[in-house]
N, C-alpha and C. Protein backbone atom coordinates (compact mmCIF):
# COMPACT_ATOMS: atom_id res chain seq x y z
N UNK A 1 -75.82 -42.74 13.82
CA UNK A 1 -76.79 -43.82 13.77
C UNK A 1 -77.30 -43.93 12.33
N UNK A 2 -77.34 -45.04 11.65
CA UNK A 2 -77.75 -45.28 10.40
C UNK A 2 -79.54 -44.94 10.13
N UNK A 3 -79.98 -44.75 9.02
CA UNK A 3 -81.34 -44.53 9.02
C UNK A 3 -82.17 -45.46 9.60
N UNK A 4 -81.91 -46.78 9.48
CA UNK A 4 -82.55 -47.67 10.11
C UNK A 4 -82.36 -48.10 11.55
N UNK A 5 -81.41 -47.48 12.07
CA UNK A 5 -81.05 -48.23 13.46
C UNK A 5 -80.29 -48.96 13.58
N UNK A 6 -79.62 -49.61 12.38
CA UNK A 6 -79.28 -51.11 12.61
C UNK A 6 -77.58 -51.29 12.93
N UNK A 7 -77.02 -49.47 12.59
CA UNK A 7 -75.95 -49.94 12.77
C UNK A 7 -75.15 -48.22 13.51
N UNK A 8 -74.22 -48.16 14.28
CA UNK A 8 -74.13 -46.61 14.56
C UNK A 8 -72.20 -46.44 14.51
N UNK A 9 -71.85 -45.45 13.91
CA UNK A 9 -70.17 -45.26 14.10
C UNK A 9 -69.74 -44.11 15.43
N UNK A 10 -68.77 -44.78 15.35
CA UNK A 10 -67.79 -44.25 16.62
C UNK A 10 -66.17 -43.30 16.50
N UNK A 11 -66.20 -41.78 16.17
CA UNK A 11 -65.09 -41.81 16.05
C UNK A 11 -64.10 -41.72 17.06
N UNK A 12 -62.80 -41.52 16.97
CA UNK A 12 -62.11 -41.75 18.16
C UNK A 12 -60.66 -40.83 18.11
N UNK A 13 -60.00 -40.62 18.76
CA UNK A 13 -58.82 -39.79 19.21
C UNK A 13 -57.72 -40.45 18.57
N UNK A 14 -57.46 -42.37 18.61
CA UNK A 14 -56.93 -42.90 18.07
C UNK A 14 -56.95 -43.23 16.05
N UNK A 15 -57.68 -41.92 15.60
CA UNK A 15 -57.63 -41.95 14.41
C UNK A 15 -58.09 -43.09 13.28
N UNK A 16 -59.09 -43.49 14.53
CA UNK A 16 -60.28 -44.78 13.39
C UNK A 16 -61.03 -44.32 13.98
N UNK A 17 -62.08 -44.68 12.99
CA UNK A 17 -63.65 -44.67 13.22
C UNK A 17 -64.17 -45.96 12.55
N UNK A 18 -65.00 -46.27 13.93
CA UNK A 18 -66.06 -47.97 13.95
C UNK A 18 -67.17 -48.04 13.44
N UNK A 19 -67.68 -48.42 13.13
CA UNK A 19 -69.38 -49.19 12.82
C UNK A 19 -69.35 -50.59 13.61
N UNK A 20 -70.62 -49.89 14.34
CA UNK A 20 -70.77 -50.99 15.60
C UNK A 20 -72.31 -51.76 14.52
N UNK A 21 -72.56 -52.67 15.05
CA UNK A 21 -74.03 -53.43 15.11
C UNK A 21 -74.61 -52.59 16.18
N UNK A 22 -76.01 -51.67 15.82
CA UNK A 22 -76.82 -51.66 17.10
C UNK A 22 -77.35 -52.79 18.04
N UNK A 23 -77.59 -53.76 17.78
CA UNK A 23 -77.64 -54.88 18.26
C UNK A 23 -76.98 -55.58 19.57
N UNK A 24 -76.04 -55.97 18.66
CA UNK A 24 -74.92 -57.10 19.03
C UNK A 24 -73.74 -55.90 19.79
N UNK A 25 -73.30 -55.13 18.82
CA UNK A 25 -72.12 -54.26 19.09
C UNK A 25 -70.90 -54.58 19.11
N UNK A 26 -71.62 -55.46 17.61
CA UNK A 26 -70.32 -56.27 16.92
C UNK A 26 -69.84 -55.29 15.68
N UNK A 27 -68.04 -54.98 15.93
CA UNK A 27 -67.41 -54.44 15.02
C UNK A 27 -67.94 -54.61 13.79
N UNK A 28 -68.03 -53.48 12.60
CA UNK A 28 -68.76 -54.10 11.40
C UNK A 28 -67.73 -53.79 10.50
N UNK A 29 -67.28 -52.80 10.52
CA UNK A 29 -66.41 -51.78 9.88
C UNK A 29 -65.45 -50.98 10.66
N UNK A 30 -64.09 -50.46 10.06
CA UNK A 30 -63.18 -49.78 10.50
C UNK A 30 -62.59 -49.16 8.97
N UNK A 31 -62.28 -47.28 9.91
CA UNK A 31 -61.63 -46.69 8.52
C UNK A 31 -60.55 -46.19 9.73
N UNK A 32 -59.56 -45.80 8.90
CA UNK A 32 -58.96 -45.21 9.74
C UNK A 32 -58.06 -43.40 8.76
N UNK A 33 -58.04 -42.85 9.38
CA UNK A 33 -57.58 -41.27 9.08
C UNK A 33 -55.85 -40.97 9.42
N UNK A 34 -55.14 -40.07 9.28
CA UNK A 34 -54.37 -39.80 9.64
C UNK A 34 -53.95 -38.75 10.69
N UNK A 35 -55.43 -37.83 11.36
CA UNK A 35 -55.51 -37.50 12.33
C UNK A 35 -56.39 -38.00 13.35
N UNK A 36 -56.20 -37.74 14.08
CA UNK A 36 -57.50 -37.82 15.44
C UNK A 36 -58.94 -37.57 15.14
N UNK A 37 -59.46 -38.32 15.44
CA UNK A 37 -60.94 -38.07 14.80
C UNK A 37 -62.25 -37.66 15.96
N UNK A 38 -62.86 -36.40 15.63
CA UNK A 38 -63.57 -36.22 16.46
C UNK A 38 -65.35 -36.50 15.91
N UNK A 39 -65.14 -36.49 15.02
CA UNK A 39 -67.07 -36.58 14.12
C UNK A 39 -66.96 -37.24 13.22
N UNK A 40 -68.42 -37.92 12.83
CA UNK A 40 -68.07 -39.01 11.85
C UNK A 40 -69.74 -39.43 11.83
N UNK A 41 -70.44 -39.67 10.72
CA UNK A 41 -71.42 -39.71 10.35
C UNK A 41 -71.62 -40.87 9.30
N UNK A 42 -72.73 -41.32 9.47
CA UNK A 42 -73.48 -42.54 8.03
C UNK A 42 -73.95 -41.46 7.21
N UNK A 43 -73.93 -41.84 6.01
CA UNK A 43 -74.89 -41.34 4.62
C UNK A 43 -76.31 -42.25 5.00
N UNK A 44 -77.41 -41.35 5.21
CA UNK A 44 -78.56 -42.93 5.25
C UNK A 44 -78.84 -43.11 4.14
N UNK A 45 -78.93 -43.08 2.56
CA UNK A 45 -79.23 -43.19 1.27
C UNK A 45 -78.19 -44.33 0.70
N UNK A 46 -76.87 -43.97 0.86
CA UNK A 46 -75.59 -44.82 0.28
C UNK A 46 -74.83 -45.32 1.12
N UNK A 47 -74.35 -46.46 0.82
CA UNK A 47 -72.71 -46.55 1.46
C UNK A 47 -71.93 -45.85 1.34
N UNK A 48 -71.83 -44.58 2.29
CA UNK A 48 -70.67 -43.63 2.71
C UNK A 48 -70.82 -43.45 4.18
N UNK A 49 -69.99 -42.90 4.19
CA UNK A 49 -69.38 -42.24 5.71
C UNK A 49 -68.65 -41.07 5.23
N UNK A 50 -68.43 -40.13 6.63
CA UNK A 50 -67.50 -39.13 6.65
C UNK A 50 -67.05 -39.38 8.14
N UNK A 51 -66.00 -39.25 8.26
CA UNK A 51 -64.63 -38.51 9.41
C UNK A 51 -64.35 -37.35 9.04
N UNK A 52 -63.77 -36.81 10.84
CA UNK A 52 -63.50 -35.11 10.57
C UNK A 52 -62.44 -35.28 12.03
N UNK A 53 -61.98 -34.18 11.92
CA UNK A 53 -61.18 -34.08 13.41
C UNK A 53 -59.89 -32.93 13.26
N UNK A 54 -59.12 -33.57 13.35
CA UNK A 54 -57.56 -32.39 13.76
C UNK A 54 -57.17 -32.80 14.80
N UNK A 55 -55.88 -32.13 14.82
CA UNK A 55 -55.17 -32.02 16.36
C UNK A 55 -55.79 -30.51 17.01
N UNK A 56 -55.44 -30.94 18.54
CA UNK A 56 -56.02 -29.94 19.30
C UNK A 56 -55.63 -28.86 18.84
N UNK A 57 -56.60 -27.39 18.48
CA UNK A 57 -56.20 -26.01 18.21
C UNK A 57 -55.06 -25.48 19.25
N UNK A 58 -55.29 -25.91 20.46
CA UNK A 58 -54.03 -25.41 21.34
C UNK A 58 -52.37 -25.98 21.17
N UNK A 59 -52.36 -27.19 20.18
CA UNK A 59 -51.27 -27.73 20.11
C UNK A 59 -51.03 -27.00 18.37
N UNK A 60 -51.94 -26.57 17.53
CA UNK A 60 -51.52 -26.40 16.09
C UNK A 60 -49.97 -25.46 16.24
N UNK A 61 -49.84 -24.78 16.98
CA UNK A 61 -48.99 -23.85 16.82
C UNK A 61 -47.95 -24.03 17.51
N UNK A 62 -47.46 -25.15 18.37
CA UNK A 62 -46.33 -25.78 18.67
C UNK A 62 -45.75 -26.85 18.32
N UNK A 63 -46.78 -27.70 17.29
CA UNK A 63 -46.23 -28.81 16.34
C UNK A 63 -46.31 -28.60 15.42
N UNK A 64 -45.60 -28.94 14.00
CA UNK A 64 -45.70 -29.13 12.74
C UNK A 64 -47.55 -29.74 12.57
N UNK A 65 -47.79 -29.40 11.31
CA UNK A 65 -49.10 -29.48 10.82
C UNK A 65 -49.12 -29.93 9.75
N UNK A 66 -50.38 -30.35 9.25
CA UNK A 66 -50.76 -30.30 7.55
C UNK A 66 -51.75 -29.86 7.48
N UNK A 67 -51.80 -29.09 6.28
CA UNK A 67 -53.24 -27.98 5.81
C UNK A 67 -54.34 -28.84 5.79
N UNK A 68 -54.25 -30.17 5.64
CA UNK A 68 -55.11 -31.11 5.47
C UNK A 68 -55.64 -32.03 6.72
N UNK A 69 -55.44 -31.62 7.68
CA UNK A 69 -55.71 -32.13 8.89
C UNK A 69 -56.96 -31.65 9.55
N UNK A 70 -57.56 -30.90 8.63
CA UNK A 70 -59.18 -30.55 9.53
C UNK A 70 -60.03 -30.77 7.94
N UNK A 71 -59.91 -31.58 7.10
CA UNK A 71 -60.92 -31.64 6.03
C UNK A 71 -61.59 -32.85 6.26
N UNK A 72 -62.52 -33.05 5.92
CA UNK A 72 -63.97 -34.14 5.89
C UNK A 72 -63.55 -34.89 5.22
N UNK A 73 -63.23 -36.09 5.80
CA UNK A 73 -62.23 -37.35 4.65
C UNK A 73 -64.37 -38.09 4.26
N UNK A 74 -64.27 -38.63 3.01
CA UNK A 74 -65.41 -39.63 2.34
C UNK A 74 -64.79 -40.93 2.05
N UNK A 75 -65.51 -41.95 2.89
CA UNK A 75 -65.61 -42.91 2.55
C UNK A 75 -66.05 -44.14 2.27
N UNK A 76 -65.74 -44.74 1.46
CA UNK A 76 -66.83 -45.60 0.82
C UNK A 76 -67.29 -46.72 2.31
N UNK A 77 -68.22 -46.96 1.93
CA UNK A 77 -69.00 -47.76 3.82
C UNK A 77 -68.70 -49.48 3.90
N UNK A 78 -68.27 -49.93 2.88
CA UNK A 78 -68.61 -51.47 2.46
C UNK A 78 -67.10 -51.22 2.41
N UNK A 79 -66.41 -50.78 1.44
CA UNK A 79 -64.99 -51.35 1.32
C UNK A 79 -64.14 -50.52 1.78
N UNK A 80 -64.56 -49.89 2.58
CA UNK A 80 -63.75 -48.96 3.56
C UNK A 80 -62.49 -48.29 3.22
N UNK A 81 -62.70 -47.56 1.74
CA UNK A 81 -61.64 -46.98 0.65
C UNK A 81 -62.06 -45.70 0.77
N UNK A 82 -60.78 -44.94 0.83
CA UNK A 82 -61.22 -43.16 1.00
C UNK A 82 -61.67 -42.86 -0.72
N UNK A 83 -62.72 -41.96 -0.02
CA UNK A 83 -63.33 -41.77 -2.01
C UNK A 83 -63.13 -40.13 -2.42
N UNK A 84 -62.87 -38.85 -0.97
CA UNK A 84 -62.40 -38.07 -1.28
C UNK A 84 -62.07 -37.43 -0.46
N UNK A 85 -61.75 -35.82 -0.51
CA UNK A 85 -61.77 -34.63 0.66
C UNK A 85 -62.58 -33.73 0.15
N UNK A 86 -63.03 -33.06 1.82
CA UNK A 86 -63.75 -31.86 1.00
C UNK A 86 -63.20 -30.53 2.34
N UNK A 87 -62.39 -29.79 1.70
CA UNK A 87 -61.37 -28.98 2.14
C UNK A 87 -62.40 -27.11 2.64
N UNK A 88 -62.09 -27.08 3.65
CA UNK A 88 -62.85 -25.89 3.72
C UNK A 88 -62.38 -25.28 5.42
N UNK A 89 -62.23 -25.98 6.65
CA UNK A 89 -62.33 -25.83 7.54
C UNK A 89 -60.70 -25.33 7.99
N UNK A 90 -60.48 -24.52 9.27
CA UNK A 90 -59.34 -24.02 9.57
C UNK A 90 -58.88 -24.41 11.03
N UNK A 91 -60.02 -25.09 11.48
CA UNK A 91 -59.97 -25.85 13.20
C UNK A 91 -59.97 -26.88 12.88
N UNK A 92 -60.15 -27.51 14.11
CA UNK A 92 -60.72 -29.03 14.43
C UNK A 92 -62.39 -29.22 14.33
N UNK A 93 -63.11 -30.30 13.30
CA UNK A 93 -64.07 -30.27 12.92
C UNK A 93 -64.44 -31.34 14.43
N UNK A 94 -66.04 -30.56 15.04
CA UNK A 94 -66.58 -31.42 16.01
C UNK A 94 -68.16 -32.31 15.72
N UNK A 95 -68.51 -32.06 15.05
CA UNK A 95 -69.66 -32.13 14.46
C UNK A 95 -69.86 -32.67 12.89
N UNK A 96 -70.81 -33.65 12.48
CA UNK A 96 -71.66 -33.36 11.14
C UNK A 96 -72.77 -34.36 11.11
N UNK A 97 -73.40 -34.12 10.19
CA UNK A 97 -74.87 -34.43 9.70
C UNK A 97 -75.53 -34.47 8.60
N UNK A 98 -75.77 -35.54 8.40
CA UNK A 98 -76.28 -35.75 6.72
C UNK A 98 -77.51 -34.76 6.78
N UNK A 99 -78.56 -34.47 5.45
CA UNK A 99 -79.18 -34.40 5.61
C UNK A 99 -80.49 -35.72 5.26
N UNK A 100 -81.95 -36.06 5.42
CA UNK A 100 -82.29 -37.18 5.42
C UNK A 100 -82.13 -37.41 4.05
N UNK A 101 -81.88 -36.60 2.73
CA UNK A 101 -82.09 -37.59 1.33
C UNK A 101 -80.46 -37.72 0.79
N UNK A 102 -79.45 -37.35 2.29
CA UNK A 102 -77.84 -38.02 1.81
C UNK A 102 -77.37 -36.84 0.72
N UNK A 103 -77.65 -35.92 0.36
CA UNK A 103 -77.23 -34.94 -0.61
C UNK A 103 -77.22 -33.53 -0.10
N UNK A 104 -76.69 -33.40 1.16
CA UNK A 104 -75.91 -32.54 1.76
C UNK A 104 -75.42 -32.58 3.23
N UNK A 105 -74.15 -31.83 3.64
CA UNK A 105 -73.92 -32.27 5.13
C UNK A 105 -73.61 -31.15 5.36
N UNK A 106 -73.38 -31.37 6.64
CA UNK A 106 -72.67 -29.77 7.44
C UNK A 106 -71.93 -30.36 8.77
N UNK A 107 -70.90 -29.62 8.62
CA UNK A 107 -69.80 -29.61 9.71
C UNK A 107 -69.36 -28.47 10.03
N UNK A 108 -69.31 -29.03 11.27
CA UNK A 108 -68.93 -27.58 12.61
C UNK A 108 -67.87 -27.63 13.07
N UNK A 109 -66.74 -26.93 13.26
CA UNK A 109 -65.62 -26.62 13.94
C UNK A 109 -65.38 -25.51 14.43
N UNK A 110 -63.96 -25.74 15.08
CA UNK A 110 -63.48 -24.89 16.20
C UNK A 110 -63.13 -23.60 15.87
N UNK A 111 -63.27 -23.77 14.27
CA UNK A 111 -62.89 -22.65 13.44
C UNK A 111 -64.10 -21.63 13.74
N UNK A 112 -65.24 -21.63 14.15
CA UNK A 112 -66.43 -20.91 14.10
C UNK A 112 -67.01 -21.58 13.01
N UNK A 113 -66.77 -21.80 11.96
CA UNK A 113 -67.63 -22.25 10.64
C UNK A 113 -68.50 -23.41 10.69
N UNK A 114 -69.63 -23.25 10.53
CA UNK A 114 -70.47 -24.04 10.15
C UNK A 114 -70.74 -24.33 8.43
N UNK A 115 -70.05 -25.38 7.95
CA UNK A 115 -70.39 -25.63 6.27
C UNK A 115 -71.28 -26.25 6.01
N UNK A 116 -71.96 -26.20 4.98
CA UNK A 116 -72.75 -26.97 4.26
C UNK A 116 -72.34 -27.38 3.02
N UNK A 117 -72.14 -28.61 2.45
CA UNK A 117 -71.00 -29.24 1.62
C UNK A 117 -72.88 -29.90 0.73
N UNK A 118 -72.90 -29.27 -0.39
CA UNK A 118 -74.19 -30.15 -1.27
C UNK A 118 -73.61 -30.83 -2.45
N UNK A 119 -74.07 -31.72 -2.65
CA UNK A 119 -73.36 -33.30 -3.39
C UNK A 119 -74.23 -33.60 -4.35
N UNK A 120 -73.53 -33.51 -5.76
CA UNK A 120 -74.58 -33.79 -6.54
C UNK A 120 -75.06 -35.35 -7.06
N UNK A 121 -76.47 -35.45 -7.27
CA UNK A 121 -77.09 -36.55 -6.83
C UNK A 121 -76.33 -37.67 -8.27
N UNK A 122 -76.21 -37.10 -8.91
CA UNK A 122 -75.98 -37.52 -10.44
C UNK A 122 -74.64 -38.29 -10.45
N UNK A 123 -73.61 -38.26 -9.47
CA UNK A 123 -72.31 -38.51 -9.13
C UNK A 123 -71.95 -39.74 -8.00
């Protein structure tokens, strides 16, 4: 849910994540990932977002993988352009959360790990 209310994202299994209108619950935005997406959060300060997800931990070890399939994709909120990764997790990420002044988050996965990822304001 955005700081104001006005707008909330949705991630999904099918490897996008939405921005609805609280309102209306009119499509606003779409990003889409290259895995399955289970968490996905507004920045309330900036136009960003994050997605997170993986394939199921019970399937990692009978399909091919990429090391990069459980990192926190960033992206820009307006032009819906990936702006980075932030690489740390070894599961499927279920969880995250800005904090209220947008200059740090934390994500939870299946890995046990709980991160805290701090962003410098200057950038």
């Amino acid at each position: 849910m955005s700081h104001d209310f006005t707008h909330f994202i949705v991630p999904s299994k099918d490897s996008h994540a939405r921005v609805y209108d609280s309102r209306t619950f009119e499509l606003l935005r779409e990003v889409s990932a290259e895995v399955p997406l289970n968490a996905a959060a507004l920045n309330p300060v900036i136009d960003q977002l994050v997605v997170a997800g993986g394939q199921e931990a019970r399937d990692v070890t009978t399909t091919a993988s990429t090391d990069d399939q459980f990192v926190v994709r960033v992206y820009d909120k307006i032009q819906q352009e990936k702006l980075g990764e932030l690489k740390g997790h070894i599961g499927p990420v279920h969880t995250m959360a800005y904090s209220a002044n947008g200059q740090r988050l934390l994500s939870g996965s299946e890995d046990g790990m709980v991160m805290l990822w701090v962003f410098d304001p200057s950038s």
